[in-house]
N, C-alpha and C. Protein backbone atom coordinates (compact mmCIF):
# COMPACT_ATOMS: atom_id res chain seq x y z
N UNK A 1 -49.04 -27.17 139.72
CA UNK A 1 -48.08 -28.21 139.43
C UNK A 1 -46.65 -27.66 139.45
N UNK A 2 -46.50 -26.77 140.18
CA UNK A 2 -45.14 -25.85 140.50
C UNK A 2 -44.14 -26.78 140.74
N UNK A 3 -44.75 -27.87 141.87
CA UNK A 3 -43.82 -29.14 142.46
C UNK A 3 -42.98 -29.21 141.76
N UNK A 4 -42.99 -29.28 140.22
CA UNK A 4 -42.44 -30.20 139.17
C UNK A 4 -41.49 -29.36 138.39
N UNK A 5 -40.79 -28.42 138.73
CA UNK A 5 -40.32 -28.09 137.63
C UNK A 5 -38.79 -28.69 136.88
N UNK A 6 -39.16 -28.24 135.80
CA UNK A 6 -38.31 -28.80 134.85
C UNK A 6 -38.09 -28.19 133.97
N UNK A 7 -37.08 -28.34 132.85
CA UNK A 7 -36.32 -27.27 132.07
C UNK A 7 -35.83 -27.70 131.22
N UNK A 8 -36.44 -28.33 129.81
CA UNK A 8 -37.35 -27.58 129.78
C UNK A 8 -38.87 -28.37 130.51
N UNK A 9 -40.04 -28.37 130.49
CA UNK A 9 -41.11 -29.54 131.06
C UNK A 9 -41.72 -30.60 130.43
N UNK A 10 -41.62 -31.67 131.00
CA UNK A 10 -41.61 -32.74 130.06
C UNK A 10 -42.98 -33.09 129.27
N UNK A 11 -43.54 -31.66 129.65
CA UNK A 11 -44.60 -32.13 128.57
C UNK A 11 -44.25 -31.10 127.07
N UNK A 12 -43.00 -30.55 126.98
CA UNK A 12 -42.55 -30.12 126.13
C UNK A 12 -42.01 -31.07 125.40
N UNK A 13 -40.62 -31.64 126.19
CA UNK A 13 -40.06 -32.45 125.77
C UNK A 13 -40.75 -33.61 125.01
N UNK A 14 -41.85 -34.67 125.65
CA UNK A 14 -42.49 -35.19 125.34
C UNK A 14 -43.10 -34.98 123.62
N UNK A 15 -43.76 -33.71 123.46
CA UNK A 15 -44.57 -32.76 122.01
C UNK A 15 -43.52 -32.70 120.82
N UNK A 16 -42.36 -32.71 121.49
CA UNK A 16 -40.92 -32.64 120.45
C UNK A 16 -40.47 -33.50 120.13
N UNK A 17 -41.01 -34.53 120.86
CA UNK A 17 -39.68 -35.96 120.33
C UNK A 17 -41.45 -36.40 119.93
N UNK A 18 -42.25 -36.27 120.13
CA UNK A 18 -43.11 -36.83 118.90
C UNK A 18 -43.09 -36.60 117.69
N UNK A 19 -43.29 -34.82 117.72
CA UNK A 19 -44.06 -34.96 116.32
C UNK A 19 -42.48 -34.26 116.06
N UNK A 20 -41.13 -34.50 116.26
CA UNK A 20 -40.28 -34.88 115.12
C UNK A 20 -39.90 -36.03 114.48
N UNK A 21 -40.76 -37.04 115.16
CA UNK A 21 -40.86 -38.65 115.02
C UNK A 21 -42.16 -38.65 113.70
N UNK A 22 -42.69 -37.61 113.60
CA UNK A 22 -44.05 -37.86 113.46
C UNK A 22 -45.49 -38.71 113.60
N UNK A 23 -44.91 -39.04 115.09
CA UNK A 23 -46.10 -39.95 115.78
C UNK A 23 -47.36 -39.07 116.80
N UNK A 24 -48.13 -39.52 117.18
CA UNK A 24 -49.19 -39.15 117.62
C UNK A 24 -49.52 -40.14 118.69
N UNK A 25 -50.28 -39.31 119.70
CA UNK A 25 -50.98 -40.23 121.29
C UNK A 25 -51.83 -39.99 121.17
N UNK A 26 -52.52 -40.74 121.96
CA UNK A 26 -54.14 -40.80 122.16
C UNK A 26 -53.92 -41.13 123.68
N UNK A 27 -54.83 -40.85 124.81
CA UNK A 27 -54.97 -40.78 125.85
C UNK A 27 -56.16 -41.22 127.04
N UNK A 28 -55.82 -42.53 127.35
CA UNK A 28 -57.23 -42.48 128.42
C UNK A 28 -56.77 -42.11 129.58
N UNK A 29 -57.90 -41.35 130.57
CA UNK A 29 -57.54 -41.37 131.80
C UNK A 29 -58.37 -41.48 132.36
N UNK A 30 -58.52 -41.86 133.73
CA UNK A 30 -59.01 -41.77 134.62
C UNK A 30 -59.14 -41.18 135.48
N UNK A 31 -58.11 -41.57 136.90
CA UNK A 31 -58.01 -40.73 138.10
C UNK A 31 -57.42 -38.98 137.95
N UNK A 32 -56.46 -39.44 136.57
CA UNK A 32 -55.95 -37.48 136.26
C UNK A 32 -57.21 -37.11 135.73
N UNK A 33 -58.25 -37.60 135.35
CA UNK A 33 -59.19 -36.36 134.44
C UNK A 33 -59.21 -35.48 133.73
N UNK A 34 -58.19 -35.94 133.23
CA UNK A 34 -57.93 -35.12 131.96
C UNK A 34 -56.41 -34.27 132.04
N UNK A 35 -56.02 -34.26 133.19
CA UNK A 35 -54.72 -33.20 133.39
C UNK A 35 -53.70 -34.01 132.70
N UNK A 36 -53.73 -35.15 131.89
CA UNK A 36 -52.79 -35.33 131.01
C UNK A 36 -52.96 -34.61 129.27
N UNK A 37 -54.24 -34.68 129.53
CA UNK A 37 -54.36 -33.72 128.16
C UNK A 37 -53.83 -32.40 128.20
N UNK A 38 -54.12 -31.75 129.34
CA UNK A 38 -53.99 -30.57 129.85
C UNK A 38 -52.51 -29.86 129.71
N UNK A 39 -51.89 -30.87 130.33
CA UNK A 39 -50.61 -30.75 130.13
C UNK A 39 -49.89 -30.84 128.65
N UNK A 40 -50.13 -31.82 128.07
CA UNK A 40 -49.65 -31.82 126.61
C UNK A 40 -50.05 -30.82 126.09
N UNK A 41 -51.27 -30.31 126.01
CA UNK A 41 -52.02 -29.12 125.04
C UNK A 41 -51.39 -27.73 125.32
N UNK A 42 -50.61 -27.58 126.83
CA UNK A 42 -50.15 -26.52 126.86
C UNK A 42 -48.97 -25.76 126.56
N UNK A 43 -47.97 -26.82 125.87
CA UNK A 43 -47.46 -25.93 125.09
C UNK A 43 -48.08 -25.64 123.31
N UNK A 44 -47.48 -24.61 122.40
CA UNK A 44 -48.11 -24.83 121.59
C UNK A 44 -47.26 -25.91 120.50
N UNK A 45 -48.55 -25.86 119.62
CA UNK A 45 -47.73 -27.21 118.54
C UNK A 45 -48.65 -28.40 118.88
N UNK A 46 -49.38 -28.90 119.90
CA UNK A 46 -49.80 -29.52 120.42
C UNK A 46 -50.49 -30.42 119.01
N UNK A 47 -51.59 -30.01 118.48
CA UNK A 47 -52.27 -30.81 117.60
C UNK A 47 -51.04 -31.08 115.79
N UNK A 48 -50.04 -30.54 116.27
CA UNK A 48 -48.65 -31.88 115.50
C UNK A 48 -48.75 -33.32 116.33
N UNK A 49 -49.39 -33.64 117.52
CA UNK A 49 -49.04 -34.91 118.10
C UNK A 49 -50.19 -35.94 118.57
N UNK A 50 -50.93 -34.76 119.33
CA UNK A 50 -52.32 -35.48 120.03
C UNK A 50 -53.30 -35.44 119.28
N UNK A 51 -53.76 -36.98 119.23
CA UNK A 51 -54.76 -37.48 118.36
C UNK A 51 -56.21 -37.24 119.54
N UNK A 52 -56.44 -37.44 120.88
CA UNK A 52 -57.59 -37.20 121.89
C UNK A 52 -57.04 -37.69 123.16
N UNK A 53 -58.03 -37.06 123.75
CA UNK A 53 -58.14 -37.72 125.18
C UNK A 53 -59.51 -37.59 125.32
N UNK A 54 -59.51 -38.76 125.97
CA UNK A 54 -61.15 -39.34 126.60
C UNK A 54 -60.71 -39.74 128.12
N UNK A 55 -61.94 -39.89 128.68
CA UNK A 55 -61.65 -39.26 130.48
C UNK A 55 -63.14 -40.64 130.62
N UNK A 56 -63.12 -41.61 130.29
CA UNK A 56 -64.10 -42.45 130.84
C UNK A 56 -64.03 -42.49 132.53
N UNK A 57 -64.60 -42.04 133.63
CA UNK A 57 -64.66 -41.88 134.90
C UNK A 57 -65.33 -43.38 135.59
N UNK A 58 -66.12 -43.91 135.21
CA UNK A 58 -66.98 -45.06 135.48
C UNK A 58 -66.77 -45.91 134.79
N UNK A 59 -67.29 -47.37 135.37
CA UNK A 59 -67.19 -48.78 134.65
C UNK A 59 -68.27 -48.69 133.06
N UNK A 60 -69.39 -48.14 133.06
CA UNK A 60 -70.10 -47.77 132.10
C UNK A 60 -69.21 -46.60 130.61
N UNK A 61 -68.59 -45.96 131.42
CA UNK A 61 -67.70 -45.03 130.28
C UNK A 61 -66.59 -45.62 129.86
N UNK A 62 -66.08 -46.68 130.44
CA UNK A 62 -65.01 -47.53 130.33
C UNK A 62 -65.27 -48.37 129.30
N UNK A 63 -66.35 -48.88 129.44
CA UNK A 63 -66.99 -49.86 128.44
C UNK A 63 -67.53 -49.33 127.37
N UNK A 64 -68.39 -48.21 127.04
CA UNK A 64 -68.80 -47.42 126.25
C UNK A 64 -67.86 -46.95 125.39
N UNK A 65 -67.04 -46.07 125.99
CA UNK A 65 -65.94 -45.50 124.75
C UNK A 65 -64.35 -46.37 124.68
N UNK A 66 -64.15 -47.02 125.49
CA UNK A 66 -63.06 -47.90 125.33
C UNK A 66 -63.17 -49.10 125.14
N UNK A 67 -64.29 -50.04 125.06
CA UNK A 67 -64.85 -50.96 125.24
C UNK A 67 -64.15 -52.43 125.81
N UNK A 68 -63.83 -51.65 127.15
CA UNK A 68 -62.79 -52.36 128.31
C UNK A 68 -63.96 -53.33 128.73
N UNK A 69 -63.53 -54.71 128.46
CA UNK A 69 -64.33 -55.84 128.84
C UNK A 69 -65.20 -55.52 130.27
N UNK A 70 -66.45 -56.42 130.65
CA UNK A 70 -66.86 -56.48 131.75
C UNK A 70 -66.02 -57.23 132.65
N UNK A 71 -65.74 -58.56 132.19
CA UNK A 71 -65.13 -59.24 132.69
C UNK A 71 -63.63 -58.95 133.34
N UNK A 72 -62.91 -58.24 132.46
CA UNK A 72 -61.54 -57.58 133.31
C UNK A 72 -62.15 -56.65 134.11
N UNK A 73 -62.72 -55.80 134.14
CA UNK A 73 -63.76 -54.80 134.88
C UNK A 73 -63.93 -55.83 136.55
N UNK A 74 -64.61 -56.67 136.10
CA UNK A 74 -65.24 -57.30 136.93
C UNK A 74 -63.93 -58.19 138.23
N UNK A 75 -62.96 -58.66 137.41
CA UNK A 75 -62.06 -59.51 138.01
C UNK A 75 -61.17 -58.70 138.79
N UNK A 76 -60.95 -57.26 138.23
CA UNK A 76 -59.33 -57.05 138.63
C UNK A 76 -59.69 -55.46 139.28
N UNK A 77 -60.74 -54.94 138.90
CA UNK A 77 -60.91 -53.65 139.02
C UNK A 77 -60.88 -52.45 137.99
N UNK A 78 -61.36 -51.17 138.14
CA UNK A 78 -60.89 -50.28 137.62
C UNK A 78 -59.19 -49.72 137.42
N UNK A 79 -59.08 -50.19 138.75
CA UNK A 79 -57.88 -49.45 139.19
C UNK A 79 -57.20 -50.33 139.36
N UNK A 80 -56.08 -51.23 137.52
CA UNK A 80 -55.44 -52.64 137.76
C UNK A 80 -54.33 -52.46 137.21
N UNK A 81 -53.78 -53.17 136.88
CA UNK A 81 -52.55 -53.77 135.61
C UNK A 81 -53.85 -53.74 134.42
N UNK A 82 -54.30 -55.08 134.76
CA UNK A 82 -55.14 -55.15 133.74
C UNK A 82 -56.10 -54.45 132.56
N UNK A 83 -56.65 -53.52 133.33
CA UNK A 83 -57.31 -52.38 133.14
C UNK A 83 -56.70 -51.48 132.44
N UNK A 84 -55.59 -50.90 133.00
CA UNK A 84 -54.79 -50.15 132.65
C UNK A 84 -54.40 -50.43 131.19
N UNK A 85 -53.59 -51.68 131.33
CA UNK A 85 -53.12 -52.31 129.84
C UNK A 85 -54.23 -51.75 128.84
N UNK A 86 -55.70 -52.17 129.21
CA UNK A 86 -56.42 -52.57 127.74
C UNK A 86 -56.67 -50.77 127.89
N UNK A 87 -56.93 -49.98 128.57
CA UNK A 87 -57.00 -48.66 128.10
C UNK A 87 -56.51 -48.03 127.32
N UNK A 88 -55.01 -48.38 127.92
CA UNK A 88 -53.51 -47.77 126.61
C UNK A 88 -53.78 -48.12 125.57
N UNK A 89 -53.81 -49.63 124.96
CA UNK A 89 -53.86 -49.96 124.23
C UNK A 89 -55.31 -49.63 123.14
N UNK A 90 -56.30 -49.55 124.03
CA UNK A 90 -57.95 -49.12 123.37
C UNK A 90 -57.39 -47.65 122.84
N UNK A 91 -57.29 -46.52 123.83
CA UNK A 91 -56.48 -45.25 123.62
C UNK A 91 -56.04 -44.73 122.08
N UNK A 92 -54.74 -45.65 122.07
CA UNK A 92 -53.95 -46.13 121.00
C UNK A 92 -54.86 -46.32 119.59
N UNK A 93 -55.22 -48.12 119.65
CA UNK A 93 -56.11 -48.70 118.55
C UNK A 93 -57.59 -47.49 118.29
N UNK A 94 -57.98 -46.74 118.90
CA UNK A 94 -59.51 -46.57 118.53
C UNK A 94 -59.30 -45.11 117.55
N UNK A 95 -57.99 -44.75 117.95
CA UNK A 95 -57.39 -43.50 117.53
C UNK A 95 -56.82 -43.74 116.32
N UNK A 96 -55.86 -44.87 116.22
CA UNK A 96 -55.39 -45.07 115.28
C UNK A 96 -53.62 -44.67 115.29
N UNK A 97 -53.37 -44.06 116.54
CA UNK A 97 -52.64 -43.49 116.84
C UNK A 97 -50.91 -44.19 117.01
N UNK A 98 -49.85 -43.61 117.27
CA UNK A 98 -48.83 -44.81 117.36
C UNK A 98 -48.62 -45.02 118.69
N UNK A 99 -48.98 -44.24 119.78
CA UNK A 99 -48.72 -44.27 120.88
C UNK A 99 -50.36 -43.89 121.71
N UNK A 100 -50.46 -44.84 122.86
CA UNK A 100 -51.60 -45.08 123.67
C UNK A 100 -50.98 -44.86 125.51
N UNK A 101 -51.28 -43.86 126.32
CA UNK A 101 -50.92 -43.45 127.49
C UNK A 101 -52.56 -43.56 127.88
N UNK A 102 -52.52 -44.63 129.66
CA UNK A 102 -53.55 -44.55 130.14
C UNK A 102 -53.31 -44.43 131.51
N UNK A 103 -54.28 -43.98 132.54
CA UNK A 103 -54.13 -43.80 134.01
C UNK A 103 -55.09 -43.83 134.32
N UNK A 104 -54.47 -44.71 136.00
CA UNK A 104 -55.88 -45.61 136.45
C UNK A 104 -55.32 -45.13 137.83
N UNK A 105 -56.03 -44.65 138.94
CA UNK A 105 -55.38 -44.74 140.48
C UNK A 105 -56.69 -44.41 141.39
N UNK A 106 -56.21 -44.42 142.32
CA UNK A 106 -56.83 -43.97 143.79
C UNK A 106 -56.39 -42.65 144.09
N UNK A 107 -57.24 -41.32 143.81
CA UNK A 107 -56.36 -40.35 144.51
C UNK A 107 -56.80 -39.75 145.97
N UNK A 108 -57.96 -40.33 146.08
CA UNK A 108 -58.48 -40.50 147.37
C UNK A 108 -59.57 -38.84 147.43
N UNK A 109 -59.73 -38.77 148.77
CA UNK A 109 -58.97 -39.02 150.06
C UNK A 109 -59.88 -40.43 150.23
N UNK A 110 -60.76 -41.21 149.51
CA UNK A 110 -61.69 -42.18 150.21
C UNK A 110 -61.31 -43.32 148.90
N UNK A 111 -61.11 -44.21 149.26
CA UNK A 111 -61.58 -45.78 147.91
C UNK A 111 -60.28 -46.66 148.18
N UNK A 112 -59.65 -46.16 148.73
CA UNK A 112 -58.02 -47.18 149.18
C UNK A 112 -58.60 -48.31 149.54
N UNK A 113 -57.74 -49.43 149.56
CA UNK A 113 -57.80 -50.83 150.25
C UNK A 113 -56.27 -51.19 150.71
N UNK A 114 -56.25 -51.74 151.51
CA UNK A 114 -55.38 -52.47 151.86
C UNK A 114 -54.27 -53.06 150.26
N UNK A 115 -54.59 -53.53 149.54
CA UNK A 115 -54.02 -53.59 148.14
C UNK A 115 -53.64 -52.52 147.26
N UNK A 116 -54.61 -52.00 147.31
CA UNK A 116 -54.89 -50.69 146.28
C UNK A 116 -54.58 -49.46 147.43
N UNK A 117 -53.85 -48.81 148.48
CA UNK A 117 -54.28 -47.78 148.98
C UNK A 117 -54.58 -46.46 148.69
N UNK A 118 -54.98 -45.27 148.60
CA UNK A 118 -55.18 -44.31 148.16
C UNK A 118 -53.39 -43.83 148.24
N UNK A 119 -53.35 -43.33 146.81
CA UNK A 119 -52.09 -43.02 146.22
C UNK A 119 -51.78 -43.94 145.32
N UNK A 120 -52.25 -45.30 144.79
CA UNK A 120 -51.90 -45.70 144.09
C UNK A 120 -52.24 -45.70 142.68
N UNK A 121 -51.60 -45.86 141.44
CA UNK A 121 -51.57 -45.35 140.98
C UNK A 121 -50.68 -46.29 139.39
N UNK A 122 -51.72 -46.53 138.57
CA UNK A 122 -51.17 -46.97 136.88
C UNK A 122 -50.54 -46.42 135.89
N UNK A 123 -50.11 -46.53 135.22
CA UNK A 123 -49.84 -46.00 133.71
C UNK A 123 -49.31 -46.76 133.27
N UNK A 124 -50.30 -46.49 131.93
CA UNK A 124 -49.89 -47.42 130.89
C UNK A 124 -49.53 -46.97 130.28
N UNK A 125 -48.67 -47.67 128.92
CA UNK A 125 -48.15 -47.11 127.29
C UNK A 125 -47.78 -47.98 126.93
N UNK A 126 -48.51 -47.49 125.47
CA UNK A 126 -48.57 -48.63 124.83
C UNK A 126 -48.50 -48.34 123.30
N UNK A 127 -47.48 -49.19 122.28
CA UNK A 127 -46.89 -48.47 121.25
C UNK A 127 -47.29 -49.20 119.86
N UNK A 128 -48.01 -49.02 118.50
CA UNK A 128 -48.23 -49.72 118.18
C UNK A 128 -47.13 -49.67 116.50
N UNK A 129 -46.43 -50.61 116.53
CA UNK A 129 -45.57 -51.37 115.60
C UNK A 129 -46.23 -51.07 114.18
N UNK A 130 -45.41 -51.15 113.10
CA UNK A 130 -46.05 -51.93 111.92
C UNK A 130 -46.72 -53.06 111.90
N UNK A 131 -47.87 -52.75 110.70
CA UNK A 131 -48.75 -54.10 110.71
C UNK A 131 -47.31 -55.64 110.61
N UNK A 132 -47.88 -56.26 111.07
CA UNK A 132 -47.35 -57.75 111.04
C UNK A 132 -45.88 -58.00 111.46
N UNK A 133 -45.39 -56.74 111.83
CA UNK A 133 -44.13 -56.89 112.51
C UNK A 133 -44.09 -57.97 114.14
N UNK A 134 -45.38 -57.85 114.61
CA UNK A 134 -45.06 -58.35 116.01
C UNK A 134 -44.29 -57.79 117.01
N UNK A 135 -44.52 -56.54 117.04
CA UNK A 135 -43.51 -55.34 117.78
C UNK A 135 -44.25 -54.75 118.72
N UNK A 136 -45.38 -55.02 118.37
CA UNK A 136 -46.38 -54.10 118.99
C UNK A 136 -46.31 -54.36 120.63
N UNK A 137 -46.31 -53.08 121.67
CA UNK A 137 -46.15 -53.26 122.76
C UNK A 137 -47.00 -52.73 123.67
N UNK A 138 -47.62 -53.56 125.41
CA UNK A 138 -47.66 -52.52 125.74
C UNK A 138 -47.58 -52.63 127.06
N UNK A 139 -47.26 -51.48 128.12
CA UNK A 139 -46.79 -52.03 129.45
C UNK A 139 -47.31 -51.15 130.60
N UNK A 140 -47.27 -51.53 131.78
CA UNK A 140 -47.97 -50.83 132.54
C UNK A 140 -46.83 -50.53 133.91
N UNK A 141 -47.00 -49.83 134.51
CA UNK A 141 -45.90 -49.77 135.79
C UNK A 141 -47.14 -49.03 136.95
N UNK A 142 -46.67 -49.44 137.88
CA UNK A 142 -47.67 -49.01 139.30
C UNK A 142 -46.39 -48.42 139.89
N UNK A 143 -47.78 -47.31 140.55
CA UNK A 143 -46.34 -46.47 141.35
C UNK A 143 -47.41 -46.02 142.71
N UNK A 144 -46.98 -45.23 143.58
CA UNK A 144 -47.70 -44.68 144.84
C UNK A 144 -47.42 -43.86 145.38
N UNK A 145 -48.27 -42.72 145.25
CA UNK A 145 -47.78 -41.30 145.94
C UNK A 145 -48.28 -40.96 146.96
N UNK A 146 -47.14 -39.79 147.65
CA UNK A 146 -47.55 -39.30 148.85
C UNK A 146 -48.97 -37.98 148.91
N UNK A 147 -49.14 -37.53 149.40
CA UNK A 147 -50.31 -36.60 149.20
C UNK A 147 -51.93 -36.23 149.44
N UNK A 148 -52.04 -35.08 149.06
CA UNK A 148 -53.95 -35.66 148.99
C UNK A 148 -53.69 -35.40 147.87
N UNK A 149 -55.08 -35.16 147.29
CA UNK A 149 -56.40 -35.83 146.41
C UNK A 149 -55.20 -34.82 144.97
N UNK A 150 -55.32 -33.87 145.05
CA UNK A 150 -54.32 -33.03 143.89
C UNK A 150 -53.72 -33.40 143.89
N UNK A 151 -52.81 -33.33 144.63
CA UNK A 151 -50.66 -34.03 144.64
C UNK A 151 -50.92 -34.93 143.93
N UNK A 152 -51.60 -36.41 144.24
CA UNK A 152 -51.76 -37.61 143.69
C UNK A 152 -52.09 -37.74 141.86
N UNK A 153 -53.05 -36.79 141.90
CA UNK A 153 -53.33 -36.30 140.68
C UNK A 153 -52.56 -35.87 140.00
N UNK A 154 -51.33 -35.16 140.12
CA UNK A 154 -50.70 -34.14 139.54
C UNK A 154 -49.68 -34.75 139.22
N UNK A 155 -48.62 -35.74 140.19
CA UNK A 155 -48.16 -36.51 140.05
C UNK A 155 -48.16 -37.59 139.45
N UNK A 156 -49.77 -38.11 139.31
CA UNK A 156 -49.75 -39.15 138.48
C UNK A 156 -49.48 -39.20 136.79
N UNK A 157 -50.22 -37.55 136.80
CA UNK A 157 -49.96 -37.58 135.04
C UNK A 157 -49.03 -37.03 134.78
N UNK A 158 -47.49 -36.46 135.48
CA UNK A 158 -46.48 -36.11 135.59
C UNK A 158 -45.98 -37.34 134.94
N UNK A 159 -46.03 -38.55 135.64
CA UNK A 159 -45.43 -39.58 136.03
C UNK A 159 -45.94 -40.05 134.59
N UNK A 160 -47.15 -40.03 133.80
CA UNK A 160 -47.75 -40.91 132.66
C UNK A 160 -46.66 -40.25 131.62
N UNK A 161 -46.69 -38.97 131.59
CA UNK A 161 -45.82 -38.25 130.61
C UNK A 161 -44.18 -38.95 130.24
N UNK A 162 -43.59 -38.85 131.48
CA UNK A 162 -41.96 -39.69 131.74
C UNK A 162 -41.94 -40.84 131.14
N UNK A 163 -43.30 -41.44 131.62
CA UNK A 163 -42.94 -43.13 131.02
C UNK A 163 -43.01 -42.96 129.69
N UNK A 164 -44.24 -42.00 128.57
CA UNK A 164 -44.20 -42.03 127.16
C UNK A 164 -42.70 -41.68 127.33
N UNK A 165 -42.20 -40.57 127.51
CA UNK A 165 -41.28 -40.14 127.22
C UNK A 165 -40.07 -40.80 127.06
N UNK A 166 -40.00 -41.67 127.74
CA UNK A 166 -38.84 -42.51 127.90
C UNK A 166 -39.33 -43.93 126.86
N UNK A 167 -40.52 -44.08 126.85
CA UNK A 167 -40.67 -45.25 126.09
C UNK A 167 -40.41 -44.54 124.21
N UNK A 168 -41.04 -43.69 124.01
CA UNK A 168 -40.46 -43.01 122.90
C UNK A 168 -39.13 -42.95 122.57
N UNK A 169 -38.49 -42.63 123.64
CA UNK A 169 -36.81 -42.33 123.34
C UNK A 169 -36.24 -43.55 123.02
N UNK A 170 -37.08 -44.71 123.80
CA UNK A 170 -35.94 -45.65 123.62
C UNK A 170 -36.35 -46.44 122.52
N UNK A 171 -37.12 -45.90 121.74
CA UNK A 171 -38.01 -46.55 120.26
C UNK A 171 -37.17 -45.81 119.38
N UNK A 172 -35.80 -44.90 119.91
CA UNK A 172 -35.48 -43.94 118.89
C UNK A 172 -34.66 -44.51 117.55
N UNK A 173 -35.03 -44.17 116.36
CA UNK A 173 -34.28 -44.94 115.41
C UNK A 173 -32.76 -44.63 114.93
């Protein structure tokens, strides 16, 4: 993940503006497989912030540990808005956590469509408010990279990190 450098790396940055917030993520992924955990865990300090990551790969693990409807499953895909949303948010709620980061994509080289092509690519985050405030948020952005099967990967949970990051900052009090 050399591609990326940064100074300091935003999965530093990211570990710092949490847990001086004293908030915590929880993490689903998908198409990264885990290289968003990976990344957070590597600097140290790490367990000041991250509550888990779970790596449901299939519609069965999706449903099992996130308990992402059949029916959105069924309508929109693995690899949606939709999908995406209820991950972050499952992520988030199952953890207990204040912050929920999820990723959903195609990194190929095979499963593209014409809609979906290989490189594309979810993240979600999703933030959860005080009880009864009605604050609670959560949002998803699609993006599409160039690459094979790594790049896409590498990039994608690059890319999941920025969005907490920026969605954190701008929660700043």
């Amino acid at each position: 993940m050399r591609e990326f450098a940064e100074d300091p790396p935003v999965e530093r940055r990211v570990g710092d503006l949490l847990a001086e917030r004293a908030e915590t993520v929880a993490v689903a992924e998908t198409a990264t497989g885990g290289l968003v955990g990976a990344l957070l865990t590597s600097p140290p300090g790490a367990s000041d912030f991250l509550d888990r990551v779970v790596v449901p790969y299939d519609y069965d693990a999706l449903r099992a540990t996130l308990a992402i409807p059949r029916e959105t499953l069924d309508d929109h895909g693995a690899v949606s808005e939709p999908v995406t949303r209820d991950l972050a948010r499952a992520a988030r709620d199952t953890a207990d956590a204040t912050w929920g980061v999820a990723t959903a994509g195609v990194a190929g080289p095979d499963g593209g469509t014409e809609a979906k092509p290989v490189g594309t690519g979810f993240v979600g985050v999703a933030y959860a408010a005080p009880w009864e405030s009605g604050d609670s948020t959560a949002r998803v952005s699609r993006y599409e990279f160039d690459g094979g099967r790594t790049a896409v990967r590498e990039r994608l949970a690059r890319r999941a990190l920025r969005d907490l990051e920026t969605a954190v900052s701008s929660r700043a009090d």
